[in-house]
N, C-alpha and C. Protein backbone atom coordinates (compact mmCIF):
# COMPACT_ATOMS: atom_id res chain seq x y z
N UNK A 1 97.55 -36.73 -65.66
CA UNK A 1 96.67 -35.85 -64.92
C UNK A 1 96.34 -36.47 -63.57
N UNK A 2 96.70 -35.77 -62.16
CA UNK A 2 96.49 -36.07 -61.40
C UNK A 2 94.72 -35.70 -61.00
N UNK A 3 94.31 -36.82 -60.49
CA UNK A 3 92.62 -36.71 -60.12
C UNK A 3 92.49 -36.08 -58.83
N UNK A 4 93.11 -36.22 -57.88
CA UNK A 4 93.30 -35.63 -56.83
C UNK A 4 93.51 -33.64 -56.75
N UNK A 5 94.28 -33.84 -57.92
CA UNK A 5 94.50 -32.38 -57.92
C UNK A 5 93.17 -31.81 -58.01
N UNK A 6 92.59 -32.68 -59.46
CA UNK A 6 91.43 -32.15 -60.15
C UNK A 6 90.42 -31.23 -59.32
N UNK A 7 90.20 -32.29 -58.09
CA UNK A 7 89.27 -32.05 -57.17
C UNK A 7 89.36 -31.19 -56.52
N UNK A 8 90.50 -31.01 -55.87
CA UNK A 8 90.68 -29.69 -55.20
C UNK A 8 90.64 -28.47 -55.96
N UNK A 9 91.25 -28.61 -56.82
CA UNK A 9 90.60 -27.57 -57.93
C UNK A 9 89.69 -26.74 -58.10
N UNK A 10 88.72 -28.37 -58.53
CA UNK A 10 87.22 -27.59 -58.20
C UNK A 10 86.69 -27.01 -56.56
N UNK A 11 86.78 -27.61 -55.88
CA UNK A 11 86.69 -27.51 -54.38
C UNK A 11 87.26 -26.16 -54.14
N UNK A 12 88.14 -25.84 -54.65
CA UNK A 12 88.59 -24.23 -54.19
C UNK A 12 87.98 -23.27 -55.07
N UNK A 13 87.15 -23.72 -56.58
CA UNK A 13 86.99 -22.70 -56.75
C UNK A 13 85.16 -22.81 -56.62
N UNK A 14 84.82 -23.06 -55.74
CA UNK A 14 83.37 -23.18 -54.96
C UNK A 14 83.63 -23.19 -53.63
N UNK A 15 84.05 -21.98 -53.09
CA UNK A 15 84.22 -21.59 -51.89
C UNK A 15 82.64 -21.26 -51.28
N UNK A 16 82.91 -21.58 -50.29
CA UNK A 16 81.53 -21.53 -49.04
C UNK A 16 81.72 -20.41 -48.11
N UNK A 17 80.82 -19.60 -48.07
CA UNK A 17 81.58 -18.50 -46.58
C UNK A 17 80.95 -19.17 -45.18
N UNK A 18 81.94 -19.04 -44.41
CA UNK A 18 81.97 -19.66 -42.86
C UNK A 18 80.41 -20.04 -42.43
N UNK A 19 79.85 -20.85 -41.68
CA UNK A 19 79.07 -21.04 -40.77
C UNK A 19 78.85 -20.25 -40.09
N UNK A 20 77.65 -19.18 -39.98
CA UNK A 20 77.20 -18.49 -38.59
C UNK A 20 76.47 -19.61 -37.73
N UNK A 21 76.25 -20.13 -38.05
CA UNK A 21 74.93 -20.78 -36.86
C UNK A 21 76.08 -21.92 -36.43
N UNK A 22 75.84 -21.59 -34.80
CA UNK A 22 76.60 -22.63 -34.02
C UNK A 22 75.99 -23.99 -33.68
N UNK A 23 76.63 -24.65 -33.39
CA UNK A 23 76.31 -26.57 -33.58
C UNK A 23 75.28 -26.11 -32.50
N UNK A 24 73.62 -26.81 -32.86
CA UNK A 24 72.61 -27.07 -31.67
C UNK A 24 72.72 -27.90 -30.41
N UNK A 25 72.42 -27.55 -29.56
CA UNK A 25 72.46 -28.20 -28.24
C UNK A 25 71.92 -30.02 -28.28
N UNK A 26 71.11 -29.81 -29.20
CA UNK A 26 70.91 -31.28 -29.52
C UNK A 26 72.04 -32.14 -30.02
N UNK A 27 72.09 -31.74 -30.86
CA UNK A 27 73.54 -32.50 -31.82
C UNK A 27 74.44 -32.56 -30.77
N UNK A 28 74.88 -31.33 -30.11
CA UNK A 28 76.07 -31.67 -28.95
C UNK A 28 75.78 -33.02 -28.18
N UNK A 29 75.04 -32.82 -27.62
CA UNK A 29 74.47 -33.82 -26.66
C UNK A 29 74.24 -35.11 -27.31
N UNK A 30 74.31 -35.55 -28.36
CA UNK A 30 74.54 -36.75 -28.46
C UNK A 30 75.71 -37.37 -28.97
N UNK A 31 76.33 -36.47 -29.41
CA UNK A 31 78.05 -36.84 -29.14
C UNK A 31 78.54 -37.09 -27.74
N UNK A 32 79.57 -38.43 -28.03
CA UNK A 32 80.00 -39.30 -27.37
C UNK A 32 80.21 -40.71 -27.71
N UNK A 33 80.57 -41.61 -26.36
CA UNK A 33 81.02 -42.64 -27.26
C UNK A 33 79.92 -43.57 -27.55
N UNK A 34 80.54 -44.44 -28.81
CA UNK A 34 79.15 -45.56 -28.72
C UNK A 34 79.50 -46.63 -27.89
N UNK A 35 78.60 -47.46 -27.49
CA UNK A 35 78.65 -48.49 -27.59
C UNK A 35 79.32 -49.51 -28.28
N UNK A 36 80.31 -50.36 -27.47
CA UNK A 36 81.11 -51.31 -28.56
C UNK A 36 80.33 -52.47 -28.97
N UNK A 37 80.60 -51.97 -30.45
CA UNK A 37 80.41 -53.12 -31.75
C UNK A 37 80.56 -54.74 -31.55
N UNK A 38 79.96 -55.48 -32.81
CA UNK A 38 80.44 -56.74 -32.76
C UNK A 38 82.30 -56.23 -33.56
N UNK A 39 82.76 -55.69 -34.50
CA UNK A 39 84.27 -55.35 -34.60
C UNK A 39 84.66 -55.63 -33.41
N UNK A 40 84.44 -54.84 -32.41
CA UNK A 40 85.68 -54.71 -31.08
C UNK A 40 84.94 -56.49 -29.96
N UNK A 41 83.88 -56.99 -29.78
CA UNK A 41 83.41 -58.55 -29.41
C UNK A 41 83.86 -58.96 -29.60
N UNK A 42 84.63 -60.16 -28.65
CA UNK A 42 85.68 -61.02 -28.89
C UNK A 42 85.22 -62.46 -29.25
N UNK A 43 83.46 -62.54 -29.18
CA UNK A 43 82.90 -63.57 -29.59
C UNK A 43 82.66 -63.71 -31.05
N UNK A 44 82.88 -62.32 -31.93
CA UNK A 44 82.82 -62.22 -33.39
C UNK A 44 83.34 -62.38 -33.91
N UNK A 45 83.79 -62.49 -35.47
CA UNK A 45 84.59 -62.92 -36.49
C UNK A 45 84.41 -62.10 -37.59
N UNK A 46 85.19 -61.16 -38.50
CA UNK A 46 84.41 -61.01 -39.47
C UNK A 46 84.78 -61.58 -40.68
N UNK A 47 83.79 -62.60 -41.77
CA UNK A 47 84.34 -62.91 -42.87
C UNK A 47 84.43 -62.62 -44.12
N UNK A 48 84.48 -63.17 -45.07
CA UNK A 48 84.32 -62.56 -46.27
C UNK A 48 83.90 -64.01 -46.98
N UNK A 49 82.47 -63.68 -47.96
CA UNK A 49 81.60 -64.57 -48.63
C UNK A 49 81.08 -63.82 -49.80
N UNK A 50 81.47 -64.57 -51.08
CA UNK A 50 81.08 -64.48 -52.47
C UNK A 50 79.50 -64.94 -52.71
N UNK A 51 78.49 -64.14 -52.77
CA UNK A 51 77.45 -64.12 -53.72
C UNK A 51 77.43 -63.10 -54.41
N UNK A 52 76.19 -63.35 -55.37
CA UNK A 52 75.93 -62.94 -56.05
C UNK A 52 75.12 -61.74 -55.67
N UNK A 53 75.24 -60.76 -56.97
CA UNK A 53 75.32 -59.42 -56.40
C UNK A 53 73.57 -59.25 -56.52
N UNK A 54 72.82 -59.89 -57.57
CA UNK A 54 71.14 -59.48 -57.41
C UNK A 54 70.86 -60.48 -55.86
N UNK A 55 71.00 -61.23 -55.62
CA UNK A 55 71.11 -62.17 -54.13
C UNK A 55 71.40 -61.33 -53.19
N UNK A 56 72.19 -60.28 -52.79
CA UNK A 56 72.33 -59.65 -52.12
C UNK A 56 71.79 -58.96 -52.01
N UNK A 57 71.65 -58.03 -53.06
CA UNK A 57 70.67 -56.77 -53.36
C UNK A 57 69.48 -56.95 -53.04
N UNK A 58 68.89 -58.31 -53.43
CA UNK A 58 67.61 -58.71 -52.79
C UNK A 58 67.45 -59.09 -51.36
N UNK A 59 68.09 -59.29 -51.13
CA UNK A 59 68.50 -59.92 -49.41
C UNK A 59 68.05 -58.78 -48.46
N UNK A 60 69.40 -57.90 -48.76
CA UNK A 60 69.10 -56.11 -48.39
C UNK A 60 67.70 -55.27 -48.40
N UNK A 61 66.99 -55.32 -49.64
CA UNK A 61 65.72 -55.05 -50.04
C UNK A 61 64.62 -55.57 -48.47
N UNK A 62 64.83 -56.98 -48.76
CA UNK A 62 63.61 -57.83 -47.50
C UNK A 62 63.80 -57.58 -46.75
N UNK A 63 65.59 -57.51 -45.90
CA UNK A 63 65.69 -56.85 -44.76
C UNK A 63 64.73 -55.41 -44.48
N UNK A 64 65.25 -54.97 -45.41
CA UNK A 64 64.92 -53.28 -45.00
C UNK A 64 63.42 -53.29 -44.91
N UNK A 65 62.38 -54.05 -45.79
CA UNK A 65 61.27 -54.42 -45.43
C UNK A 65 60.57 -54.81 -44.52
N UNK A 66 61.25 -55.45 -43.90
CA UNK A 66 60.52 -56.11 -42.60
C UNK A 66 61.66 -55.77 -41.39
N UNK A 67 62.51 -54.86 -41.52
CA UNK A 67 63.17 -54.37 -40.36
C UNK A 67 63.07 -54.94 -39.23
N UNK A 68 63.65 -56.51 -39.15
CA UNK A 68 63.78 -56.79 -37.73
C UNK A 68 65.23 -57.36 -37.77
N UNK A 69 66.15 -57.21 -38.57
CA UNK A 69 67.21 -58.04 -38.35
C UNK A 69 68.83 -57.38 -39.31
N UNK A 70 69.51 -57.60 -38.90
CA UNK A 70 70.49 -57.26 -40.21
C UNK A 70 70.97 -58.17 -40.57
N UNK A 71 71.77 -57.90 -41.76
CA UNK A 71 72.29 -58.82 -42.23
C UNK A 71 73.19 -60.12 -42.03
N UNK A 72 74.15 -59.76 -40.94
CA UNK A 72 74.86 -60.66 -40.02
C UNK A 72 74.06 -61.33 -39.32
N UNK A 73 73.04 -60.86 -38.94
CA UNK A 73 72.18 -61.66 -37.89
C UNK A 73 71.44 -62.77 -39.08
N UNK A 74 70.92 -62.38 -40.04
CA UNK A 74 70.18 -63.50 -41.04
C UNK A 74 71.60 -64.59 -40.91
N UNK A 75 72.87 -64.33 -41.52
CA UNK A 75 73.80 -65.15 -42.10
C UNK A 75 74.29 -66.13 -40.93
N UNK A 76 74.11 -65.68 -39.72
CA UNK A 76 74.61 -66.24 -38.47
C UNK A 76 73.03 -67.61 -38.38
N UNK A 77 72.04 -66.56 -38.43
CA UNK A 77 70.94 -67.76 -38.04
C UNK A 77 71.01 -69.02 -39.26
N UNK A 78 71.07 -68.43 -40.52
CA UNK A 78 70.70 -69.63 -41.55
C UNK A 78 72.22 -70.67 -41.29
N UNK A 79 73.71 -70.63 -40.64
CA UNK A 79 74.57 -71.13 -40.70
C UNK A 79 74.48 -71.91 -39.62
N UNK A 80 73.57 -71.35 -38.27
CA UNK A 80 73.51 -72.24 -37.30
C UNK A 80 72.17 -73.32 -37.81
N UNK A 81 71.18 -73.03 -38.51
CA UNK A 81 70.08 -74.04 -38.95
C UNK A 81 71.44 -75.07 -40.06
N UNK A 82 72.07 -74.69 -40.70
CA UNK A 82 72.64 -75.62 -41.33
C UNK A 82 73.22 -76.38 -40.94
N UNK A 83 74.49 -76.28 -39.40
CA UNK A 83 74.55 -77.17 -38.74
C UNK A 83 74.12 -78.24 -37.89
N UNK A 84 72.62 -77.40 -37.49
CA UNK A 84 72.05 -78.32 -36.54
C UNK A 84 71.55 -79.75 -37.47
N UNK A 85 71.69 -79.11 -38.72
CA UNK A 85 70.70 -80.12 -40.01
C UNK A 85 71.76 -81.27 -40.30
N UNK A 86 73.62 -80.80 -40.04
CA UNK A 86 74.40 -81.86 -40.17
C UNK A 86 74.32 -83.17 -38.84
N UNK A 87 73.52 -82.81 -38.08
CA UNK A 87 73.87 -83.86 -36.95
C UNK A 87 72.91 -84.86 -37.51
């Protein structure tokens, strides 16, 4: 059994009739481009690091709590305190 099929399946047989209401002048207007990312920064890297998944989950949680930072930015600061601690 293909799963892919499955879906469309269902998907066709819950048809939607067309959109009358045209995209708002707002929404238009903020389409465009973004701003380039740390991805496209040639000073960035991106890696890949194994913890643990309640460690993370909790990590995420405090962030979102005290909303001043993301996550790259925590992992960047605690890696530069770890070096300065090797000298």
């Amino acid at each position: 059994m293909n799963k892919f099929k499955d879906l469309l399946t269902v998907a066709a047989k819950q048809e939607r009739p067309p959109s009358t209401e045209p995209f708002s002048s707002t929404v238009r207007s903020t389409w465009g481009r973004r701003p380039p990312g740390k991805r496209s920064h040639p000073e960035f890297e991106q890696i890949t690091a194994y913890i643990r998944k309640d460690t993370h989950h909790a990590v995420k949680i405090a962030l979102l709590q005290n909303g001043k930072k993301e996550f790259s930015q925590l992992v960047e600061e605690l890696l530069c305190q770890w070096l300065r601690s090797q000298v």
